[in-house]
Structures are given as structure tokens and as C-alpha cells.
PDB file of N, CA and C in Angstrom:
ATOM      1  N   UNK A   1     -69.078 -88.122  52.534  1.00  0.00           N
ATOM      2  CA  UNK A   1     -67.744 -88.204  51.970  1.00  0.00           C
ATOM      3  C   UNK A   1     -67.729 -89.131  50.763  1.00  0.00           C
ATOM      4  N   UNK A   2     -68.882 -90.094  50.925  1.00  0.00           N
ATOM      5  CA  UNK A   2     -68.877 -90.676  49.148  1.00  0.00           C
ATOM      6  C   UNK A   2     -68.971 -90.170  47.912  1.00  0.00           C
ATOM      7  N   UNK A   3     -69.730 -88.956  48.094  1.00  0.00           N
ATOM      8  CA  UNK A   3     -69.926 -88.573  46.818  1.00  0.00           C
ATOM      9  C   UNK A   3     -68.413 -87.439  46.168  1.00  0.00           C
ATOM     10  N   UNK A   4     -68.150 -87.200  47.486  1.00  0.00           N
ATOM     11  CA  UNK A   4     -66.611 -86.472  47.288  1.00  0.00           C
ATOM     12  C   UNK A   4     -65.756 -87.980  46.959  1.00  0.00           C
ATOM     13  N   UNK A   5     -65.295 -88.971  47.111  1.00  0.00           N
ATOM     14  CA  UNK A   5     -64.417 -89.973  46.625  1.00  0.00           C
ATOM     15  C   UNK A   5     -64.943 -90.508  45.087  1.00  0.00           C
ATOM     16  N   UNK A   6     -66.420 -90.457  44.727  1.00  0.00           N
ATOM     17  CA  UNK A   6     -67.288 -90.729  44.082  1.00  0.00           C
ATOM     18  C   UNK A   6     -66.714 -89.947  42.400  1.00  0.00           C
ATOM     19  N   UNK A   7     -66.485 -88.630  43.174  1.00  0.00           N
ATOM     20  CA  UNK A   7     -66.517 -87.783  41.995  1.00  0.00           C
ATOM     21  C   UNK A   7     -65.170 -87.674  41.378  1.00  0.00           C
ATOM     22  N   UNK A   8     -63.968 -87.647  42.858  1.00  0.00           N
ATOM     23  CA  UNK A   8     -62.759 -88.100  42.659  1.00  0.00           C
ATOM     24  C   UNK A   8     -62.339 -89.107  41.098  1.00  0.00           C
ATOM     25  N   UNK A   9     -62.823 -90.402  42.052  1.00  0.00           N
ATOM     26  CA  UNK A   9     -62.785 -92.085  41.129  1.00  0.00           C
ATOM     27  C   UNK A   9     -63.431 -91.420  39.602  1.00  0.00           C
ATOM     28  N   UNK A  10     -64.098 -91.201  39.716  1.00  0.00           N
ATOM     29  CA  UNK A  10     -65.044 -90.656  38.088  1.00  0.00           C
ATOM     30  C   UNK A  10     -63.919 -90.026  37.195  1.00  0.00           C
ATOM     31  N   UNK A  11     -63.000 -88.947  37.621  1.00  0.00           N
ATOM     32  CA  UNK A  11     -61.892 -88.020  37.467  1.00  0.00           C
ATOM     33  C   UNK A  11     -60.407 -88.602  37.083  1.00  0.00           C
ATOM     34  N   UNK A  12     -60.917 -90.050  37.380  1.00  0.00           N
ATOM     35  CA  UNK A  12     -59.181 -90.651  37.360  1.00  0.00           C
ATOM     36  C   UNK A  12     -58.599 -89.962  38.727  1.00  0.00           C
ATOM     37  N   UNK A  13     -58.808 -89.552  39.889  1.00  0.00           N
ATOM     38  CA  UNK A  13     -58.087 -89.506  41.088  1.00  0.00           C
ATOM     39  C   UNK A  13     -58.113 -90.649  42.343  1.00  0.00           C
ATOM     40  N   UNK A  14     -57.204 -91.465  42.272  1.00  0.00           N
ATOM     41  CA  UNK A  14     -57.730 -92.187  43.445  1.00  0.00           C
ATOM     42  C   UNK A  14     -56.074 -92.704  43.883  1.00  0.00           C
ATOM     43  N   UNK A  15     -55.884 -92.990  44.655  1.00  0.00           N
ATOM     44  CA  UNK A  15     -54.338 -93.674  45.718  1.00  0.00           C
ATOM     45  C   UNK A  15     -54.312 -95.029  45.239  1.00  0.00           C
ATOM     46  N   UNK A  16     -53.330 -95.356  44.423  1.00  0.00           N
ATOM     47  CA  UNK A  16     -53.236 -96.711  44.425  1.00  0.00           C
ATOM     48  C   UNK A  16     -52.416 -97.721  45.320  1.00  0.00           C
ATOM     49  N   UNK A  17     -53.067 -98.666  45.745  1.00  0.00           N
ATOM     50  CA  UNK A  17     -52.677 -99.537  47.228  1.00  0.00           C
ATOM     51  C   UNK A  17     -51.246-100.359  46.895  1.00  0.00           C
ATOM     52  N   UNK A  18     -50.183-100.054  45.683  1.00  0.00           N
ATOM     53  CA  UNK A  18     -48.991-100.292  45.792  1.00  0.00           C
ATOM     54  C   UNK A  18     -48.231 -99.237  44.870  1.00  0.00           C
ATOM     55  N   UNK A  19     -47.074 -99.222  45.326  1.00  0.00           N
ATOM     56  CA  UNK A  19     -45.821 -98.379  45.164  1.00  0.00           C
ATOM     57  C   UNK A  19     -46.243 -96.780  45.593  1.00  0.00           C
ATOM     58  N   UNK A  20     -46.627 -96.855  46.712  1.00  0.00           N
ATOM     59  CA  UNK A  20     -46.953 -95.310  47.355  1.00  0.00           C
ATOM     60  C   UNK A  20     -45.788 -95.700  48.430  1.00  0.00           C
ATOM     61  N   UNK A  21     -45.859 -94.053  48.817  1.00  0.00           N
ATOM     62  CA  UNK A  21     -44.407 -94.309  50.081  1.00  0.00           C
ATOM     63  C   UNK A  21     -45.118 -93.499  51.104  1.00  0.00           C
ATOM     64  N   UNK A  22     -46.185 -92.715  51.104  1.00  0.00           N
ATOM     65  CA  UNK A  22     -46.766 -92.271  52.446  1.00  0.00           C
ATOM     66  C   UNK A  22     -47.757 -92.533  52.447  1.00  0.00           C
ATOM     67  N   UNK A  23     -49.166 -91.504  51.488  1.00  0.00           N
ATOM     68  CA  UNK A  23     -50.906 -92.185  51.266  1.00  0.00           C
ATOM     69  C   UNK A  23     -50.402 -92.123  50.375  1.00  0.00           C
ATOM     70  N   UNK A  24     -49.815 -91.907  48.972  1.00  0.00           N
ATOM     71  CA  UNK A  24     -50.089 -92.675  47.760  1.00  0.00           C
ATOM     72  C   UNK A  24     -50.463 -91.415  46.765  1.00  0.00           C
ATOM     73  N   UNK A  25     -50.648 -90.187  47.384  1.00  0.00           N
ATOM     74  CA  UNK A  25     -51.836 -88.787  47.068  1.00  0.00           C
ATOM     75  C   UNK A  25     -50.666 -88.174  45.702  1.00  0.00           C
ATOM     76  N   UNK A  26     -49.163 -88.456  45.366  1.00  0.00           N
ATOM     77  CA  UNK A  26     -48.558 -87.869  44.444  1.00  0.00           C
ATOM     78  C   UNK A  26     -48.347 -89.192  43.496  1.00  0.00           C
ATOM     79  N   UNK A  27     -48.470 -90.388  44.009  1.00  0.00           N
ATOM     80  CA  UNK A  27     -48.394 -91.769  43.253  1.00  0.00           C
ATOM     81  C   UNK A  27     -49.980 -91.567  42.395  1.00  0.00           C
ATOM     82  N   UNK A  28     -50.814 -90.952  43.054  1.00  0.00           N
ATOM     83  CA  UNK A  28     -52.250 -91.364  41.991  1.00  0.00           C
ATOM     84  C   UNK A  28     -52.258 -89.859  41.500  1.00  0.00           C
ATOM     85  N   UNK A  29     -51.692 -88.569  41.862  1.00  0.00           N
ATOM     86  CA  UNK A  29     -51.277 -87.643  41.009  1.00  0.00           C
ATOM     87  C   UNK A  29     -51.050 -88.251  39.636  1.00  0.00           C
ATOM     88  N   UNK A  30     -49.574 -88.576  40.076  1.00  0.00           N
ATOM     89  CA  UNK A  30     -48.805 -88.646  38.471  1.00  0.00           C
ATOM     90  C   UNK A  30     -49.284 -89.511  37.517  1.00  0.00           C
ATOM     91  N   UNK A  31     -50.255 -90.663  38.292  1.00  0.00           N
ATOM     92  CA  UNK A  31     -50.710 -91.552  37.669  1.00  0.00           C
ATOM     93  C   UNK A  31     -51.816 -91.152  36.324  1.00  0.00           C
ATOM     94  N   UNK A  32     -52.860 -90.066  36.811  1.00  0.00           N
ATOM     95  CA  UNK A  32     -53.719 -89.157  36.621  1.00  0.00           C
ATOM     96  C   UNK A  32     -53.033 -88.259  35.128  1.00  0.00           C
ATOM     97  N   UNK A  33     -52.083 -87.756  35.543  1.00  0.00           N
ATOM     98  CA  UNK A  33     -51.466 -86.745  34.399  1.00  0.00           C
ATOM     99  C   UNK A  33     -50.395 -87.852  33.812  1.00  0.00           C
ATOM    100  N   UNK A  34     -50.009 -89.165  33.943  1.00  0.00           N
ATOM    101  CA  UNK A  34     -49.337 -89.388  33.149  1.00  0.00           C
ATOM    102  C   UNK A  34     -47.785 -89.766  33.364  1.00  0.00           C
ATOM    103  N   UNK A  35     -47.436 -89.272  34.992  1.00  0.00           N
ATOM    104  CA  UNK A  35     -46.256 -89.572  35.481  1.00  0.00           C
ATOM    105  C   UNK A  35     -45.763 -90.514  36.289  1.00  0.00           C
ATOM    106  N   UNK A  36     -44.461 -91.299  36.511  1.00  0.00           N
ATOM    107  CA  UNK A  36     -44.164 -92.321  37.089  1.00  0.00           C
ATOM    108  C   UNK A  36     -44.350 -91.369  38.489  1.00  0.00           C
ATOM    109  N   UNK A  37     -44.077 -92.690  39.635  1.00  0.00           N
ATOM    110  CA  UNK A  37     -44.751 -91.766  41.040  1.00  0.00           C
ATOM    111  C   UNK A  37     -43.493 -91.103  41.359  1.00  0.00           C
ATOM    112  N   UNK A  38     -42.258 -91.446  40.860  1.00  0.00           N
ATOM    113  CA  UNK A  38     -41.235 -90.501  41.506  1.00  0.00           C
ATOM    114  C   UNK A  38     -40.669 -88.932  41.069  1.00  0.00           C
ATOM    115  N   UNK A  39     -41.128 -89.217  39.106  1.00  0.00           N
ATOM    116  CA  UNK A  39     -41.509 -87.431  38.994  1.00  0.00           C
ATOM    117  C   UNK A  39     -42.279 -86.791  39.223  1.00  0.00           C
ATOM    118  N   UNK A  40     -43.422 -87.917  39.667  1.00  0.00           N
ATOM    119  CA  UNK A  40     -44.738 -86.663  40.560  1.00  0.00           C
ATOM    120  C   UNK A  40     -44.657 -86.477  41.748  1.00  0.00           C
ATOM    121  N   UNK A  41     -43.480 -87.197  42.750  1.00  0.00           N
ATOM    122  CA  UNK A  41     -42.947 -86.589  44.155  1.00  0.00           C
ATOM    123  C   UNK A  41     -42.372 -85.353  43.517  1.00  0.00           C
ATOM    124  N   UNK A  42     -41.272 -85.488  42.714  1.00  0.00           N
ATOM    125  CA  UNK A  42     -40.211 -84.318  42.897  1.00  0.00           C
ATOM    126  C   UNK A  42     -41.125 -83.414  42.368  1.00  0.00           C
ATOM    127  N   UNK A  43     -41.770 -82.935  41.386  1.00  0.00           N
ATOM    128  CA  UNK A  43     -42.706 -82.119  40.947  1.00  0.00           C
ATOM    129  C   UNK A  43     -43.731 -81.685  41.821  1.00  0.00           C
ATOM    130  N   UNK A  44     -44.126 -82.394  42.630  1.00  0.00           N
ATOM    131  CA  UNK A  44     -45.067 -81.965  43.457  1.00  0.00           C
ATOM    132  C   UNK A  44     -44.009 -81.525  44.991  1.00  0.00           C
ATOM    133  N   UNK A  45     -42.910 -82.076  45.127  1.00  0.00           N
ATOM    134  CA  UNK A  45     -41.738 -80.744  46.212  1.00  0.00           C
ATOM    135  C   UNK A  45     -41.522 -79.487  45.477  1.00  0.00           C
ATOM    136  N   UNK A  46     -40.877 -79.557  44.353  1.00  0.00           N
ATOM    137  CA  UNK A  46     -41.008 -78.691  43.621  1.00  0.00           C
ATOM    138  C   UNK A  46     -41.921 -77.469  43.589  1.00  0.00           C
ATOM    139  N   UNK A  47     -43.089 -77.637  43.533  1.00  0.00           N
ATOM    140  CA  UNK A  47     -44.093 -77.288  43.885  1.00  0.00           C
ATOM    141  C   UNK A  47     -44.396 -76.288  45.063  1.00  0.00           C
ATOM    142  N   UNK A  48     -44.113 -77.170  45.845  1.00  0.00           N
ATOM    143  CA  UNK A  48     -44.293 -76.636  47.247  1.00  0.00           C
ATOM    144  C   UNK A  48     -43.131 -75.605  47.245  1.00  0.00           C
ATOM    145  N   UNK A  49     -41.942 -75.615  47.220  1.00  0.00           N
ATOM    146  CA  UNK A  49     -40.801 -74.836  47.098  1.00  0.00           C
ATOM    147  C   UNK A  49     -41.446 -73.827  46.290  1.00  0.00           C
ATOM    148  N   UNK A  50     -42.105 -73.225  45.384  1.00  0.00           N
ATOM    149  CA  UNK A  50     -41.958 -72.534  44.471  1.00  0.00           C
ATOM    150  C   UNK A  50     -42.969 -71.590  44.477  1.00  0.00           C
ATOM    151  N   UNK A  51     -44.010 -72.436  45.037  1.00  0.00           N
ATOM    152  CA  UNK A  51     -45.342 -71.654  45.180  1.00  0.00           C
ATOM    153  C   UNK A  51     -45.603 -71.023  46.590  1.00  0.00           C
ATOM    154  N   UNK A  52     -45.992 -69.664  46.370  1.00  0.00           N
ATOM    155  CA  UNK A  52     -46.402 -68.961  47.675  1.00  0.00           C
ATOM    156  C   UNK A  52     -47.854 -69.718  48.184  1.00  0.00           C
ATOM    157  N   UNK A  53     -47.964 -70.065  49.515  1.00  0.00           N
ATOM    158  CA  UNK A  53     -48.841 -70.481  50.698  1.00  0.00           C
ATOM    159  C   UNK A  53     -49.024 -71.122  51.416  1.00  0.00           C
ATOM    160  N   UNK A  54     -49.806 -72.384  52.018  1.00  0.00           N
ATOM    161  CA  UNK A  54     -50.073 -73.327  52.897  1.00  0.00           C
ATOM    162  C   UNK A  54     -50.079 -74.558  51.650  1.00  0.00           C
ATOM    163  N   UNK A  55     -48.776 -74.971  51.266  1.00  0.00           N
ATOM    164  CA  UNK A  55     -49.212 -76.017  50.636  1.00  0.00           C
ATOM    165  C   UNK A  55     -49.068 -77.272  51.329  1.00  0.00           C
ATOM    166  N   UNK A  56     -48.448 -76.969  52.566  1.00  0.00           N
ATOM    167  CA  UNK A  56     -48.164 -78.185  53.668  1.00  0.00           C
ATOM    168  C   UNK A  56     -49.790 -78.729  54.270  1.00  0.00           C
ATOM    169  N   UNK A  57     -50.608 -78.160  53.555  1.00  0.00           N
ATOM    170  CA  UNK A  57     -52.030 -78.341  53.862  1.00  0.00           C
ATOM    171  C   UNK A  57     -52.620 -79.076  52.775  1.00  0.00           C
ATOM    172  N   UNK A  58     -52.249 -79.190  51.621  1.00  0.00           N
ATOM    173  CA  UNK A  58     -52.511 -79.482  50.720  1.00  0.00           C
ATOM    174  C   UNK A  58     -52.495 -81.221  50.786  1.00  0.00           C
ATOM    175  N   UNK A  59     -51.006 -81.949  50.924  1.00  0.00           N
ATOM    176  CA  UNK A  59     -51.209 -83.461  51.187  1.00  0.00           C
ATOM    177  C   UNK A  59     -51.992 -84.121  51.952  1.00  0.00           C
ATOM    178  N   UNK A  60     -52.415 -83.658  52.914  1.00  0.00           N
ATOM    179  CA  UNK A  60     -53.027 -84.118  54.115  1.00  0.00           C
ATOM    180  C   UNK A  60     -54.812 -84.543  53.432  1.00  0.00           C
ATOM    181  N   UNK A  61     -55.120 -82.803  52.940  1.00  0.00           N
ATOM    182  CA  UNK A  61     -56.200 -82.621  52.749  1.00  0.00           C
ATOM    183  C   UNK A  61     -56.549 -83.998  51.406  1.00  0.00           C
ATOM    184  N   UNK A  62     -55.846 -83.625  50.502  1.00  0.00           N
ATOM    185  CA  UNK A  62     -55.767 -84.901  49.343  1.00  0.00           C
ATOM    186  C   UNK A  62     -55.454 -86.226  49.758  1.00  0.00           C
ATOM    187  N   UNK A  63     -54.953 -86.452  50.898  1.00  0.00           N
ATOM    188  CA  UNK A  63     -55.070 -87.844  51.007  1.00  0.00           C
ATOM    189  C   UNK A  63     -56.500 -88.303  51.735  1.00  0.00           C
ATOM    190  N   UNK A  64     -57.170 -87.249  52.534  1.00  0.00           N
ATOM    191  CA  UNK A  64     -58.290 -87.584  52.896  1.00  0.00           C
ATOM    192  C   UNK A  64     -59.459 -87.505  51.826  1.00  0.00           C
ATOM    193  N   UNK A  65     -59.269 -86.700  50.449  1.00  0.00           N
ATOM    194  CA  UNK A  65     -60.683 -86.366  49.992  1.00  0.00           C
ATOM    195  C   UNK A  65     -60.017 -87.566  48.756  1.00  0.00           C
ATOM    196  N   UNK A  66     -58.755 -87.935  48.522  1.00  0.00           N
ATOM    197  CA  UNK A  66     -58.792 -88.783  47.590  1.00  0.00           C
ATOM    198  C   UNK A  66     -58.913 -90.655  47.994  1.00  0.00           C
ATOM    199  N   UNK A  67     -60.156 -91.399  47.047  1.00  0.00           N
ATOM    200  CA  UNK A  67     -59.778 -92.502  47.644  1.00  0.00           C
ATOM    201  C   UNK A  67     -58.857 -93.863  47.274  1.00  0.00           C
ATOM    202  N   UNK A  68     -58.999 -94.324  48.090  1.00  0.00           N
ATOM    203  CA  UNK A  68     -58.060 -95.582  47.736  1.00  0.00           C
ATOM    204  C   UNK A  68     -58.516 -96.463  46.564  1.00  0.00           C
ATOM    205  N   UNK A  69     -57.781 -97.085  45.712  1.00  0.00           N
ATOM    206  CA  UNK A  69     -58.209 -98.099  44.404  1.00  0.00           C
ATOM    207  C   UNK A  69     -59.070 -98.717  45.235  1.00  0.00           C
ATOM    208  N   UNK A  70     -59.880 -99.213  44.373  1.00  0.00           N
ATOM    209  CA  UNK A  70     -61.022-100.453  44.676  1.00  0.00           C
ATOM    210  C   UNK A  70     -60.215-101.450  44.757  1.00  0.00           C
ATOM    211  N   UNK A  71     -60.498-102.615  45.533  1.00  0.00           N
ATOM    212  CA  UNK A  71     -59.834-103.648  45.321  1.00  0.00           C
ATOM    213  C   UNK A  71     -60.218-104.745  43.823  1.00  0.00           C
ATOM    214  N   UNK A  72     -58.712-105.038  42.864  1.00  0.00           N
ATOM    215  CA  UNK A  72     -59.191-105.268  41.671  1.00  0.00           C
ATOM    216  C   UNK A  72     -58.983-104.465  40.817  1.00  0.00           C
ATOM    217  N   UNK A  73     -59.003-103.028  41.262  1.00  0.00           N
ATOM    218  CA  UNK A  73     -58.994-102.030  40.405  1.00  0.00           C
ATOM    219  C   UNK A  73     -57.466-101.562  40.011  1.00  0.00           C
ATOM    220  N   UNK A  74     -56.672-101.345  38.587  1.00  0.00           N
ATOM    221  CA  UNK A  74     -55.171-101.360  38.380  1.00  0.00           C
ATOM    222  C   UNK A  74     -54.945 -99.712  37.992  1.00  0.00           C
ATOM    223  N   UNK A  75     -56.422 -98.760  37.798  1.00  0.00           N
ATOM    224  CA  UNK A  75     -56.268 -97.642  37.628  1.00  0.00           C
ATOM    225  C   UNK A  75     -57.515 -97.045  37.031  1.00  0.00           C
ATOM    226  N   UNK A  76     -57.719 -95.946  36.349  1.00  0.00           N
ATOM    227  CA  UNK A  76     -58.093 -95.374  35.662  1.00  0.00           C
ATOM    228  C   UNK A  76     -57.288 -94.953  34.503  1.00  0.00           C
ATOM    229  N   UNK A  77     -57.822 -94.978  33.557  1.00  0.00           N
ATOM    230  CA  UNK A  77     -56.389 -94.484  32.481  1.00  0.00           C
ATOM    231  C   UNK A  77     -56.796 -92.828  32.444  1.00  0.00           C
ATOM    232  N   UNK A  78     -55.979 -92.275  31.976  1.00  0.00           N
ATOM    233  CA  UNK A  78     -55.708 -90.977  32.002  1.00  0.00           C
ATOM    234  C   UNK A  78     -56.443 -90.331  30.711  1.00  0.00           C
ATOM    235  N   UNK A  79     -56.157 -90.848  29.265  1.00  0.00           N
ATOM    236  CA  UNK A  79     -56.725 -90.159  28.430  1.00  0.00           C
ATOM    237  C   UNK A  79     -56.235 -90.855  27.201  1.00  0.00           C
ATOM    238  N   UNK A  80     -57.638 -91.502  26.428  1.00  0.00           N
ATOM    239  CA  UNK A  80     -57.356 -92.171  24.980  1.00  0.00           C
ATOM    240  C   UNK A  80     -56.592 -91.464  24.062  1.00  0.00           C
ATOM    241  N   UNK A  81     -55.624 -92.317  23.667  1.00  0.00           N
ATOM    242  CA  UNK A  81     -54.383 -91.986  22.247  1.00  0.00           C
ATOM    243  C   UNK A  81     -55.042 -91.053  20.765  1.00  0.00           C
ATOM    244  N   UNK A  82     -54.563 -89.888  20.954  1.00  0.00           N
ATOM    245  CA  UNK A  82     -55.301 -89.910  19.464  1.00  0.00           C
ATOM    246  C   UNK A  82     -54.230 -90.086  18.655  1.00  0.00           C
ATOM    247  N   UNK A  83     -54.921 -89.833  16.905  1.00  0.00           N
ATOM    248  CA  UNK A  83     -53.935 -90.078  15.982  1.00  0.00           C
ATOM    249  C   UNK A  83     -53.871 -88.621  15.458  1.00  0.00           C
ATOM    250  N   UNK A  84     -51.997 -88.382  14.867  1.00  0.00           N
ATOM    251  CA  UNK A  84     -52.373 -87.552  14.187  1.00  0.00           C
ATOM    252  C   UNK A  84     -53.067 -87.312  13.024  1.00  0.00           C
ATOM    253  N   UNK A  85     -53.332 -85.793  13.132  1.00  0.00           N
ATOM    254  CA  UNK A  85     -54.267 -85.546  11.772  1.00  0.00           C
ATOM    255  C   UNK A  85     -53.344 -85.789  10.363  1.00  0.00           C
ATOM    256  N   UNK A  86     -54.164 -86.673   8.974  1.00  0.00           N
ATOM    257  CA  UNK A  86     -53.895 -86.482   8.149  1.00  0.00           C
ATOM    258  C   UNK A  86     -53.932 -85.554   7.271  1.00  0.00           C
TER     259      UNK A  86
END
């Protein structure tokens, strides 16, 4: 299971150990793409509402294959600023 959390952390996916309200799995979502954790709850209900299948399988599974911040660790950033073109 390390090299699955391993590859996660590498990805910018991991649960960060404050302001989560269950595992943290839509808090290190939004974190990942860029969103505060409460438009990546509603977006990720949203979600579930909208899309045909087992997505009630989906949190569970992501909170187990995603891991928790290192301790020390405040994130991964998501993706360096570019400038526009001149």
C-alpha cells in the first residue's frame, strides 16, 4: 500500500490533518485542483447526484488509497503560475 500512497503524495493527492469534516478525501480533492474544501464537498455531492453508478463507493475507497499529510507537511501545491504570453 506504499507505493499506492507513494504515487498518490507524488500527484499532489493526500488528506490534510486539519479542516476535514470526515477523512479529509474532498478537503485534499479541492486542495489538488485548486478549491476551498467546501466547494469541493458541494461539487463532489453534486457529483454523486448527477452521475450514473456506485459513487457511494468511491469515498470510502479514496480515503483508504489516499494518504494523510506528513507531519510538517502544509501541502503540495497544485501547479506553478504562468505568465501571460507577450
Amino acid at each position: 500500500m506504499g507505493s499506492i500512497h507513494n504515487l498518490f503524495r507524488s500527484h499532489g493527492l493526500s488528506r490534510p490533518s486539519e479542516g476535514r469534516i470526515l477523512g479529509g478525501v474532498c478537503a485534499g480533492l479541492g486542495r489538488r485542483i485548486g478549491l476551498d474544501p467546501w466547494p469541493a464537498r458541494l461539487l463532489f455531492l453534486l457529483l454523486l447526484l448527477v452521475l450514473p453508478g456506485c459513487q457511494v463507493l468511491l469515498y470510502p475507497i479514496l480515503w483508504i488509497v489516499m494518504p494523510k499529510d506528513l507531519p510538517g507537511e502544509v501541502g503540495v501545491p497544485t501547479a506553478t503560475p504562468t505568465s501571460p504570453a507577450a
